[in-house]
PDB file of N, CA and C in Angstrom:
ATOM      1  N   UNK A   1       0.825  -1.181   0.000  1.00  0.00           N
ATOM      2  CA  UNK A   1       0.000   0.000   0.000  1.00  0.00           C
ATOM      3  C   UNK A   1       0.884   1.265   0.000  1.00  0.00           C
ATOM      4  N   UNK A   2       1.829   1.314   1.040  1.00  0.00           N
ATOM      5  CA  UNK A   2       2.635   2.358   0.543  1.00  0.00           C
ATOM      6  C   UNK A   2       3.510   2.737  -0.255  1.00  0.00           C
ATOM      7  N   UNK A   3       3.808   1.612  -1.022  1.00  0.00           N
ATOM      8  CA  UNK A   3       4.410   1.828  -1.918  1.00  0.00           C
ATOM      9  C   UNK A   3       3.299   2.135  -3.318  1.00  0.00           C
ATOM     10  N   UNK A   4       2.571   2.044  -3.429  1.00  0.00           N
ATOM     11  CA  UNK A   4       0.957   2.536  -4.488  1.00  0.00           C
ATOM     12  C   UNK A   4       1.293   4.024  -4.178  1.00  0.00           C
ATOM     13  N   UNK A   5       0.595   4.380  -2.622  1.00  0.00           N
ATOM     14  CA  UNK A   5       0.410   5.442  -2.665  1.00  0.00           C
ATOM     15  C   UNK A   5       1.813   6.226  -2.755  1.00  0.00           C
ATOM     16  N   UNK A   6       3.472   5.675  -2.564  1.00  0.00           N
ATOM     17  CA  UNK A   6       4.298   6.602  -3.314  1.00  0.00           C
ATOM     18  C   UNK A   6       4.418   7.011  -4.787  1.00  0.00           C
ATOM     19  N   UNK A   7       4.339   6.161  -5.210  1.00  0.00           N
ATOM     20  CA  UNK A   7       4.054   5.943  -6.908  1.00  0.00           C
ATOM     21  C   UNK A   7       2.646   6.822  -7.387  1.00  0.00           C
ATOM     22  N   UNK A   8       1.910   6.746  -6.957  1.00  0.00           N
ATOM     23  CA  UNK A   8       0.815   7.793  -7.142  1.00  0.00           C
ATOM     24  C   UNK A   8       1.010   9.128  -6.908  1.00  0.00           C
ATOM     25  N   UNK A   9       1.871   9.606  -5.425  1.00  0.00           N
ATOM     26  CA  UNK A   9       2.128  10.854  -5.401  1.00  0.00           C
ATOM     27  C   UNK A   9       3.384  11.435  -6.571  1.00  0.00           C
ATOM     28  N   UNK A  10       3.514  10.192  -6.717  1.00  0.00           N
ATOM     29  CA  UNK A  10       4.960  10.673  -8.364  1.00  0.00           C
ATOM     30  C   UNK A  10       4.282  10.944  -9.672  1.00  0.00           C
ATOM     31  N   UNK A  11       3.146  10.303  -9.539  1.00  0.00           N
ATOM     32  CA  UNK A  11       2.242  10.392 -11.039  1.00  0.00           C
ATOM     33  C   UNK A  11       1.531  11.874 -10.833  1.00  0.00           C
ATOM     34  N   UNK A  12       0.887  11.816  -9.525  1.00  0.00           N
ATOM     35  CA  UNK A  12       0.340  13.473  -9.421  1.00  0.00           C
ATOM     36  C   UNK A  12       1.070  14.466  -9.827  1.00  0.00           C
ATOM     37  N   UNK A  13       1.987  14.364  -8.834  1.00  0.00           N
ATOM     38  CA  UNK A  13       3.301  15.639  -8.987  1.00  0.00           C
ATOM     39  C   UNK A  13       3.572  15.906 -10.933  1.00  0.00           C
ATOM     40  N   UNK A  14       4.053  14.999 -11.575  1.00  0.00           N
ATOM     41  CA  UNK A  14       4.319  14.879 -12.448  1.00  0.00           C
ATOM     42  C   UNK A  14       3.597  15.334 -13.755  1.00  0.00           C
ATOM     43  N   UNK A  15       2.168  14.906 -13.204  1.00  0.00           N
ATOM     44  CA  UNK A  15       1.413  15.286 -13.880  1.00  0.00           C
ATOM     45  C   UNK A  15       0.724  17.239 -13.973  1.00  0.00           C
ATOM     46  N   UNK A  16       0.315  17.339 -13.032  1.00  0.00           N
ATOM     47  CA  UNK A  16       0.765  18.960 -12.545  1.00  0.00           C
ATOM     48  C   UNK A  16       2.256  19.764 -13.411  1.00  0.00           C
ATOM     49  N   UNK A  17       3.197  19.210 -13.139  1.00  0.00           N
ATOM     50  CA  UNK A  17       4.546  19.599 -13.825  1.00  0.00           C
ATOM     51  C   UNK A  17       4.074  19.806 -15.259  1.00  0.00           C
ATOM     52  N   UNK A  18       3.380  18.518 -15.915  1.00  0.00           N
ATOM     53  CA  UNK A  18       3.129  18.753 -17.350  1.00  0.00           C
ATOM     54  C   UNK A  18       2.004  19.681 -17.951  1.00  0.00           C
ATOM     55  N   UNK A  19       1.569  19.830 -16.775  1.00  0.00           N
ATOM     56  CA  UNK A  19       0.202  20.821 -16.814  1.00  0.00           C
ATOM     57  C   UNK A  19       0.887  22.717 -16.902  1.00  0.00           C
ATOM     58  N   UNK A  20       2.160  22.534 -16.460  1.00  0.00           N
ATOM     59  CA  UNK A  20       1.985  24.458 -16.289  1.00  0.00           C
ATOM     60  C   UNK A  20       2.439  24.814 -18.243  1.00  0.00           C
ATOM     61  N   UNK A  21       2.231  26.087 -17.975  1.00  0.00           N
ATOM     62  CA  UNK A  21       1.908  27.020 -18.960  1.00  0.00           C
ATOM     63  C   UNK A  21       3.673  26.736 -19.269  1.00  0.00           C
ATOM     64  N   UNK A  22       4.380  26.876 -20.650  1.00  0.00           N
ATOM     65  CA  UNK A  22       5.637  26.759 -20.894  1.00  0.00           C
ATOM     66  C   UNK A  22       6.594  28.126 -20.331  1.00  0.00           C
ATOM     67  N   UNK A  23       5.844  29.138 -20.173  1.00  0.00           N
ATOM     68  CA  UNK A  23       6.264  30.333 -19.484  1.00  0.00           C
ATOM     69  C   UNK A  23       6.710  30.173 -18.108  1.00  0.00           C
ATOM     70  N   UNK A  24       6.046  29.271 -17.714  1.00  0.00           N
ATOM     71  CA  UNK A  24       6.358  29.045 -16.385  1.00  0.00           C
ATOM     72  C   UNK A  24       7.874  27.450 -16.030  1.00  0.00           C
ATOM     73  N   UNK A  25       7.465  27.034 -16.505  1.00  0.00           N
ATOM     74  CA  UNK A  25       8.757  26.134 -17.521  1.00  0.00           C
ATOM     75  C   UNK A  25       9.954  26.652 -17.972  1.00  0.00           C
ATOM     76  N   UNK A  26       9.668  27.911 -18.734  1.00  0.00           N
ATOM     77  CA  UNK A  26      10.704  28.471 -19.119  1.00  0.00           C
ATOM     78  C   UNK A  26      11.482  28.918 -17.930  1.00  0.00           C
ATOM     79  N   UNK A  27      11.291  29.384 -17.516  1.00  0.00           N
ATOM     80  CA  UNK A  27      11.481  30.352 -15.945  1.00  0.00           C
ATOM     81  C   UNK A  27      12.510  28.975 -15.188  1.00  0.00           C
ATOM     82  N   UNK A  28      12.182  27.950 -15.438  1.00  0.00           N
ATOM     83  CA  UNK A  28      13.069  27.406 -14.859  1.00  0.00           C
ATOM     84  C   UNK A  28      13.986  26.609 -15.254  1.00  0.00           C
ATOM     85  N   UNK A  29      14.904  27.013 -15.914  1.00  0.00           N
ATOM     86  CA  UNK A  29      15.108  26.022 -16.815  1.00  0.00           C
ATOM     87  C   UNK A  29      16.217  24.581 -15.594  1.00  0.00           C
ATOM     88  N   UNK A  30      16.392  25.069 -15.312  1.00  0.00           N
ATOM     89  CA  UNK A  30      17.480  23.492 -14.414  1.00  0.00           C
ATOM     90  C   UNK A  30      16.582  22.712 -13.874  1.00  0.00           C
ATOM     91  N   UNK A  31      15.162  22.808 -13.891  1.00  0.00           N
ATOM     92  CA  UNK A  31      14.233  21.625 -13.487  1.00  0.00           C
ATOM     93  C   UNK A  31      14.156  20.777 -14.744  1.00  0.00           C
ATOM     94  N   UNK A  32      14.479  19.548 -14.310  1.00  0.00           N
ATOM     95  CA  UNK A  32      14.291  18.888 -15.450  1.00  0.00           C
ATOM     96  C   UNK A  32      13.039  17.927 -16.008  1.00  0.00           C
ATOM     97  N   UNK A  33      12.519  19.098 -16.658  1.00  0.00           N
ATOM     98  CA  UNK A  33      10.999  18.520 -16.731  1.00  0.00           C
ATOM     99  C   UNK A  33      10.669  17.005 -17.542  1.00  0.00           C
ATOM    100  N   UNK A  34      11.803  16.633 -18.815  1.00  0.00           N
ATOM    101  CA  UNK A  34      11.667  15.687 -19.474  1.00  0.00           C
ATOM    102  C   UNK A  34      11.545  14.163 -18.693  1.00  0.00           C
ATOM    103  N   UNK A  35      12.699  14.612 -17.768  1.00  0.00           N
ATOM    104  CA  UNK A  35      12.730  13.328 -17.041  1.00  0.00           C
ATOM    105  C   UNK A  35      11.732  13.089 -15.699  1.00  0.00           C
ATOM    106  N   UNK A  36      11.391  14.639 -15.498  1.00  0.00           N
ATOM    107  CA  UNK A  36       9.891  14.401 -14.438  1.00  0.00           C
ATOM    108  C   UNK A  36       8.609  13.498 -15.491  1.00  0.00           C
ATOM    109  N   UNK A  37       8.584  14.406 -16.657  1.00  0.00           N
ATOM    110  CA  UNK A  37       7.554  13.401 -17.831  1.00  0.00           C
ATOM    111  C   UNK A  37       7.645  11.880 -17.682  1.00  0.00           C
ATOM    112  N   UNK A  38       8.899  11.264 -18.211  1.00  0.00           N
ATOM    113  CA  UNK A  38       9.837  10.213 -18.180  1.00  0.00           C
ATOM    114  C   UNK A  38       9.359   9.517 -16.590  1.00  0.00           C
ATOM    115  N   UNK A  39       9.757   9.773 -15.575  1.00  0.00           N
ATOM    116  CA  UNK A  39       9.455   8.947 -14.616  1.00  0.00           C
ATOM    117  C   UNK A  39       8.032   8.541 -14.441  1.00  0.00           C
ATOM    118  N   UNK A  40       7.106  10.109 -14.700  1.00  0.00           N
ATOM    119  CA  UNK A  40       5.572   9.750 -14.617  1.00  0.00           C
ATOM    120  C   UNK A  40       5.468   8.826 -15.927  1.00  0.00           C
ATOM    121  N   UNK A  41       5.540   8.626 -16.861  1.00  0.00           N
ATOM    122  CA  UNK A  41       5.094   7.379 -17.683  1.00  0.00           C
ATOM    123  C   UNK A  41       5.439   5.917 -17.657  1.00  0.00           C
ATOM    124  N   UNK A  42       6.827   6.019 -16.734  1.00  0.00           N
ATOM    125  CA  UNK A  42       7.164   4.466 -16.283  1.00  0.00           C
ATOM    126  C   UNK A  42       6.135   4.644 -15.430  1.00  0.00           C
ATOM    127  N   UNK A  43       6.068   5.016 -14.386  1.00  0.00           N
ATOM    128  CA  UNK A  43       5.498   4.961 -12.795  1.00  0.00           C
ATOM    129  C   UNK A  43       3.846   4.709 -12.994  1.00  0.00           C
ATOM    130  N   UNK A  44       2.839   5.252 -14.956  1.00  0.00           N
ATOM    131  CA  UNK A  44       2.052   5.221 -14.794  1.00  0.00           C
ATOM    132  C   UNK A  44       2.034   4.178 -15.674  1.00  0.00           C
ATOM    133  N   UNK A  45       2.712   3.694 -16.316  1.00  0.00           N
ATOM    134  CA  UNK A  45       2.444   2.514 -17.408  1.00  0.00           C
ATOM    135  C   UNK A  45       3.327   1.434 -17.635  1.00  0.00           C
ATOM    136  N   UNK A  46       4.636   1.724 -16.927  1.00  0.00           N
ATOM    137  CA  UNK A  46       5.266   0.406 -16.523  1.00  0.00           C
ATOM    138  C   UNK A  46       5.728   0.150 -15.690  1.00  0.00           C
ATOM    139  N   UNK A  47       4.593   0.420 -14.816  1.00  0.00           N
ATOM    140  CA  UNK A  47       4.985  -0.227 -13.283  1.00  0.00           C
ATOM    141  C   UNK A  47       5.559  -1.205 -12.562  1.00  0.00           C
ATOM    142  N   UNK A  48       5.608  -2.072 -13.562  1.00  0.00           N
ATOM    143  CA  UNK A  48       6.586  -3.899 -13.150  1.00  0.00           C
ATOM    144  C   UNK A  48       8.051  -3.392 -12.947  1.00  0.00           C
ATOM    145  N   UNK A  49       8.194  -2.219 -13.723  1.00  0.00           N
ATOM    146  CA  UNK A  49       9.563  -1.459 -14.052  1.00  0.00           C
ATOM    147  C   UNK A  49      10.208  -0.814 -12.917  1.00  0.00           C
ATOM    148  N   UNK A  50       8.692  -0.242 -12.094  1.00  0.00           N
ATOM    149  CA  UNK A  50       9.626   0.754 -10.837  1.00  0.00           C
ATOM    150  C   UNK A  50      10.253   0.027 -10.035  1.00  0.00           C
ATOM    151  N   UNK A  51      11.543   0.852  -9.814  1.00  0.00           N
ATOM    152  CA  UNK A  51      11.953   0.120  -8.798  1.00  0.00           C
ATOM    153  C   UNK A  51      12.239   0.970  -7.548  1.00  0.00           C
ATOM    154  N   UNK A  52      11.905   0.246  -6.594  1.00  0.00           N
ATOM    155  CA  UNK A  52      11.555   1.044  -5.021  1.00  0.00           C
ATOM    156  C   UNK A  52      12.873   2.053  -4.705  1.00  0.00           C
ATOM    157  N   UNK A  53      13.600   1.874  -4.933  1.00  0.00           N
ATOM    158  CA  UNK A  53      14.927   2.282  -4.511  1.00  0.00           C
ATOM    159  C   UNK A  53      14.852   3.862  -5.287  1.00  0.00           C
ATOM    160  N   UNK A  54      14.253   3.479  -6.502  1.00  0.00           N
ATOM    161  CA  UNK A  54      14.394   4.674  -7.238  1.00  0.00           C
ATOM    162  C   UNK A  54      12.824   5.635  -6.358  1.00  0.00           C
ATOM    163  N   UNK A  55      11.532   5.291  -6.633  1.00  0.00           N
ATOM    164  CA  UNK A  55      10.864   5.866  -5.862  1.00  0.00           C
ATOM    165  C   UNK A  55      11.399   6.631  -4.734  1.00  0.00           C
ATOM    166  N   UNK A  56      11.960   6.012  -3.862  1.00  0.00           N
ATOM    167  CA  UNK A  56      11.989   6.647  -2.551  1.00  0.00           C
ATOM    168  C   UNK A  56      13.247   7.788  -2.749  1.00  0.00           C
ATOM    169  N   UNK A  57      14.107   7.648  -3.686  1.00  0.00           N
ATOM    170  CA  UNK A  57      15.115   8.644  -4.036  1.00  0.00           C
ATOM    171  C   UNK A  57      13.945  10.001  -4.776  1.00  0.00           C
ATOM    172  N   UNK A  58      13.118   9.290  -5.296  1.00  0.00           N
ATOM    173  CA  UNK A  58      12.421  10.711  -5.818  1.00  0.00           C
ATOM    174  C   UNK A  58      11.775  11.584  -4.829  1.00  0.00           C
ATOM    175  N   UNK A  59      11.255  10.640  -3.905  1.00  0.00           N
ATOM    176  CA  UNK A  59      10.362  11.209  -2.839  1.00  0.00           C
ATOM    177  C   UNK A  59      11.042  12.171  -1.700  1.00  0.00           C
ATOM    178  N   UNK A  60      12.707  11.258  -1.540  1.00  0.00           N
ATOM    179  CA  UNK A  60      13.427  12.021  -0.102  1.00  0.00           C
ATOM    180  C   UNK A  60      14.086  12.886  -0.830  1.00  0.00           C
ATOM    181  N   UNK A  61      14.340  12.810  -1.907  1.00  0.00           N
ATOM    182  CA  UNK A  61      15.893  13.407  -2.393  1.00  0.00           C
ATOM    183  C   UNK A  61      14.890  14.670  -3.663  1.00  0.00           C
ATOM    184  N   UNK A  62      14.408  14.122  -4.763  1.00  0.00           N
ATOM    185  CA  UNK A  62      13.951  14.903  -6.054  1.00  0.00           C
ATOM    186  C   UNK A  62      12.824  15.767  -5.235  1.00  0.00           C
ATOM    187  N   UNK A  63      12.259  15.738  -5.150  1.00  0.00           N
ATOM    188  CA  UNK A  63      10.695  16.196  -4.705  1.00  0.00           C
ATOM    189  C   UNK A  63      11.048  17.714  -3.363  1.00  0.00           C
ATOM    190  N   UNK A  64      11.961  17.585  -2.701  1.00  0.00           N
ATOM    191  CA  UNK A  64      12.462  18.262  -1.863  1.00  0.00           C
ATOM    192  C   UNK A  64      13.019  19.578  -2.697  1.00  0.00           C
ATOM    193  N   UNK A  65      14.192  19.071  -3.397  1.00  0.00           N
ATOM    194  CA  UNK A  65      14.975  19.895  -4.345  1.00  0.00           C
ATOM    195  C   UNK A  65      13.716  20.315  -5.457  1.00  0.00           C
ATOM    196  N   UNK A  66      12.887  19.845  -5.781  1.00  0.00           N
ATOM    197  CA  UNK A  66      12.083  20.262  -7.056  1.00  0.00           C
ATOM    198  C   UNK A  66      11.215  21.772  -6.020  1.00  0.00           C
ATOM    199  N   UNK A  67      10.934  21.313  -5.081  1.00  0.00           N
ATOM    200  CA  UNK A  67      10.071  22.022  -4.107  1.00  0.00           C
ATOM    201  C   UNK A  67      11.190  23.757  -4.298  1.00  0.00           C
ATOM    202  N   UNK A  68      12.489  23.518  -3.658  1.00  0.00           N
ATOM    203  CA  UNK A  68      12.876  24.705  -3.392  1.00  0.00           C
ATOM    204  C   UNK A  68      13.845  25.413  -5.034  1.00  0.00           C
ATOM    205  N   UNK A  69      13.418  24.858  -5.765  1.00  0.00           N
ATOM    206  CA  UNK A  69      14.041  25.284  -7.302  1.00  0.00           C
ATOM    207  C   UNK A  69      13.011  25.900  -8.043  1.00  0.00           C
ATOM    208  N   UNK A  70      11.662  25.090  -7.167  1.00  0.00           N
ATOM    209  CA  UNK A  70      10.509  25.993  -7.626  1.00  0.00           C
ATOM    210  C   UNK A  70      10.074  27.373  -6.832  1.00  0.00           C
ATOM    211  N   UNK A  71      10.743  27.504  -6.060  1.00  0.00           N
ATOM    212  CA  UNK A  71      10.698  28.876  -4.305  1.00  0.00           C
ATOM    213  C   UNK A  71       9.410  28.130  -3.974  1.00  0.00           C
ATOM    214  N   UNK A  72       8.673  27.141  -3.942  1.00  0.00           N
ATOM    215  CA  UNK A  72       7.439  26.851  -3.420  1.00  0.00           C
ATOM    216  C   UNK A  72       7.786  26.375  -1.881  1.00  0.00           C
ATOM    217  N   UNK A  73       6.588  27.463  -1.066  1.00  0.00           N
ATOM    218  CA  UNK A  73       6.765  27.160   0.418  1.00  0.00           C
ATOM    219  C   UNK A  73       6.899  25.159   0.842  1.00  0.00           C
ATOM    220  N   UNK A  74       8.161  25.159   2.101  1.00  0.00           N
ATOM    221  CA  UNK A  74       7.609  24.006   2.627  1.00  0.00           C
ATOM    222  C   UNK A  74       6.992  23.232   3.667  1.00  0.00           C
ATOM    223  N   UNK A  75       5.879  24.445   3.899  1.00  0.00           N
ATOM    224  CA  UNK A  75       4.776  23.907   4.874  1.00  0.00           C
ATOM    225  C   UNK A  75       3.506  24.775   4.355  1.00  0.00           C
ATOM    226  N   UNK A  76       2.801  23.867   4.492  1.00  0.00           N
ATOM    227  CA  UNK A  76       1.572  23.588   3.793  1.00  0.00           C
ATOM    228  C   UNK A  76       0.492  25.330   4.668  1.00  0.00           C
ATOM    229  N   UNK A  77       0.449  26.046   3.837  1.00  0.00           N
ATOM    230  CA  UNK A  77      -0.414  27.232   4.163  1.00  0.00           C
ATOM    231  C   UNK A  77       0.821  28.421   4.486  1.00  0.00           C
ATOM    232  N   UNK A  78       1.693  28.185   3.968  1.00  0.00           N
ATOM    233  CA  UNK A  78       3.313  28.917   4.054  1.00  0.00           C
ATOM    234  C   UNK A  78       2.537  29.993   2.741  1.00  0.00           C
ATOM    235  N   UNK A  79       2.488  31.504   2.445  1.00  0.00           N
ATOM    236  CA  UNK A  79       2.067  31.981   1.389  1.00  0.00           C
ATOM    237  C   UNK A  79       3.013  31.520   0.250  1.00  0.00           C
ATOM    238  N   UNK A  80       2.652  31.455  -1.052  1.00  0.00           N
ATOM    239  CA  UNK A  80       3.471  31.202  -2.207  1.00  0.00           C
ATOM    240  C   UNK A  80       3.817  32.419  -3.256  1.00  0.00           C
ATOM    241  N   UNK A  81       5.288  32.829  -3.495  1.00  0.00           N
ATOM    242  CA  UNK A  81       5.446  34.107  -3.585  1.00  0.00           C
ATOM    243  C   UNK A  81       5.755  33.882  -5.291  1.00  0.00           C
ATOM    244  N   UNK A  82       5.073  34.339  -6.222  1.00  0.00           N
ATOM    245  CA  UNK A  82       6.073  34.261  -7.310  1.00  0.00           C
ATOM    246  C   UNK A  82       7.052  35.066  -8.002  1.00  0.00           C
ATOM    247  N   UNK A  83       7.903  34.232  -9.006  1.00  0.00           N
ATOM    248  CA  UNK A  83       8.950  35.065  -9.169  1.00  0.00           C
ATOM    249  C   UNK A  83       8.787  36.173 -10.240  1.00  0.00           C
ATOM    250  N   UNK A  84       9.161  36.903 -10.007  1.00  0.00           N
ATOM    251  CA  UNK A  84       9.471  38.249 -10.880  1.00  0.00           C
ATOM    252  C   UNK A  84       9.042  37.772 -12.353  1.00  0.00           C
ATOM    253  N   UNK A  85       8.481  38.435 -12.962  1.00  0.00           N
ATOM    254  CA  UNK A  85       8.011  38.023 -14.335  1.00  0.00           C
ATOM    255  C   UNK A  85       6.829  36.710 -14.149  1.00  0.00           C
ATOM    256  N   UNK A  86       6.731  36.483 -13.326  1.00  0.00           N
ATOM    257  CA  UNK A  86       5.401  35.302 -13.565  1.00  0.00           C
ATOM    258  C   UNK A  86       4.437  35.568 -12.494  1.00  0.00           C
ATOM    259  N   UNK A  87       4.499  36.781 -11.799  1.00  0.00           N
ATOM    260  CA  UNK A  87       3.599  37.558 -11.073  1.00  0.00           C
ATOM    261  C   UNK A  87       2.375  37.847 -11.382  1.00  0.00           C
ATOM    262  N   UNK A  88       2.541  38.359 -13.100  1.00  0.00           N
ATOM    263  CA  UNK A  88       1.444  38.795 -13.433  1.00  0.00           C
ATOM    264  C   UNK A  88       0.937  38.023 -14.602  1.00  0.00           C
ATOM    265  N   UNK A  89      -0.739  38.092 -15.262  1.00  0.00           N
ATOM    266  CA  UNK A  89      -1.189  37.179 -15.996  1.00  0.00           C
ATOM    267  C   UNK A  89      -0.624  37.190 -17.647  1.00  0.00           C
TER     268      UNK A  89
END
Protein backbone atom coordinates (compact mmCIF):
# COMPACT_ATOMS: atom_id res chain seq x y z
CA UNK A 1 0.00 0.00 0.00
CA UNK A 2 2.64 2.36 0.54
CA UNK A 3 4.41 1.83 -1.92
CA UNK A 4 0.96 2.54 -4.49
CA UNK A 5 0.41 5.44 -2.66
CA UNK A 6 4.30 6.60 -3.31
CA UNK A 7 4.05 5.94 -6.91
CA UNK A 8 0.81 7.79 -7.14
CA UNK A 9 2.13 10.85 -5.40
CA UNK A 10 4.96 10.67 -8.36
CA UNK A 11 2.24 10.39 -11.04
CA UNK A 12 0.34 13.47 -9.42
CA UNK A 13 3.30 15.64 -8.99
CA UNK A 14 4.32 14.88 -12.45
CA UNK A 15 1.41 15.29 -13.88
CA UNK A 16 0.77 18.96 -12.55
CA UNK A 17 4.55 19.60 -13.82
CA UNK A 18 3.13 18.75 -17.35
CA UNK A 19 0.20 20.82 -16.81
CA UNK A 20 1.99 24.46 -16.29
CA UNK A 21 1.91 27.02 -18.96
CA UNK A 22 5.64 26.76 -20.89
CA UNK A 23 6.26 30.33 -19.48
CA UNK A 24 6.36 29.04 -16.39
CA UNK A 25 8.76 26.13 -17.52
CA UNK A 26 10.70 28.47 -19.12
CA UNK A 27 11.48 30.35 -15.95
CA UNK A 28 13.07 27.41 -14.86
CA UNK A 29 15.11 26.02 -16.82
CA UNK A 30 17.48 23.49 -14.41
CA UNK A 31 14.23 21.62 -13.49
CA UNK A 32 14.29 18.89 -15.45
CA UNK A 33 11.00 18.52 -16.73
CA UNK A 34 11.67 15.69 -19.47
CA UNK A 35 12.73 13.33 -17.04
CA UNK A 36 9.89 14.40 -14.44
CA UNK A 37 7.55 13.40 -17.83
CA UNK A 38 9.84 10.21 -18.18
CA UNK A 39 9.45 8.95 -14.62
CA UNK A 40 5.57 9.75 -14.62
CA UNK A 41 5.09 7.38 -17.68
CA UNK A 42 7.16 4.47 -16.28
CA UNK A 43 5.50 4.96 -12.80
CA UNK A 44 2.05 5.22 -14.79
CA UNK A 45 2.44 2.51 -17.41
CA UNK A 46 5.27 0.41 -16.52
CA UNK A 47 4.99 -0.23 -13.28
CA UNK A 48 6.59 -3.90 -13.15
CA UNK A 49 9.56 -1.46 -14.05
CA UNK A 50 9.63 0.75 -10.84
CA UNK A 51 11.95 0.12 -8.80
CA UNK A 52 11.55 1.04 -5.02
CA UNK A 53 14.93 2.28 -4.51
CA UNK A 54 14.39 4.67 -7.24
CA UNK A 55 10.86 5.87 -5.86
CA UNK A 56 11.99 6.65 -2.55
CA UNK A 57 15.11 8.64 -4.04
CA UNK A 58 12.42 10.71 -5.82
CA UNK A 59 10.36 11.21 -2.84
CA UNK A 60 13.43 12.02 -0.10
CA UNK A 61 15.89 13.41 -2.39
CA UNK A 62 13.95 14.90 -6.05
CA UNK A 63 10.70 16.20 -4.71
CA UNK A 64 12.46 18.26 -1.86
CA UNK A 65 14.97 19.90 -4.34
CA UNK A 66 12.08 20.26 -7.06
CA UNK A 67 10.07 22.02 -4.11
CA UNK A 68 12.88 24.70 -3.39
CA UNK A 69 14.04 25.28 -7.30
CA UNK A 70 10.51 25.99 -7.63
CA UNK A 71 10.70 28.88 -4.31
CA UNK A 72 7.44 26.85 -3.42
CA UNK A 73 6.77 27.16 0.42
CA UNK A 74 7.61 24.01 2.63
CA UNK A 75 4.78 23.91 4.87
CA UNK A 76 1.57 23.59 3.79
CA UNK A 77 -0.41 27.23 4.16
CA UNK A 78 3.31 28.92 4.05
CA UNK A 79 2.07 31.98 1.39
CA UNK A 80 3.47 31.20 -2.21
CA UNK A 81 5.45 34.11 -3.58
CA UNK A 82 6.07 34.26 -7.31
CA UNK A 83 8.95 35.07 -9.17
CA UNK A 84 9.47 38.25 -10.88
CA UNK A 85 8.01 38.02 -14.34
CA UNK A 86 5.40 35.30 -13.56
CA UNK A 87 3.60 37.56 -11.07
CA UNK A 88 1.44 38.79 -13.43
CA UNK A 89 -1.19 37.18 -16.00
Amino acid sequence: MTRAAATYLIIEVATVCEKLHSRVRDHFPKVPWRRIAGMRNIAAHAYDEVNDDVVWDVLAVFMPQLVRDLGLPERPGDPIVLPPGLDTA
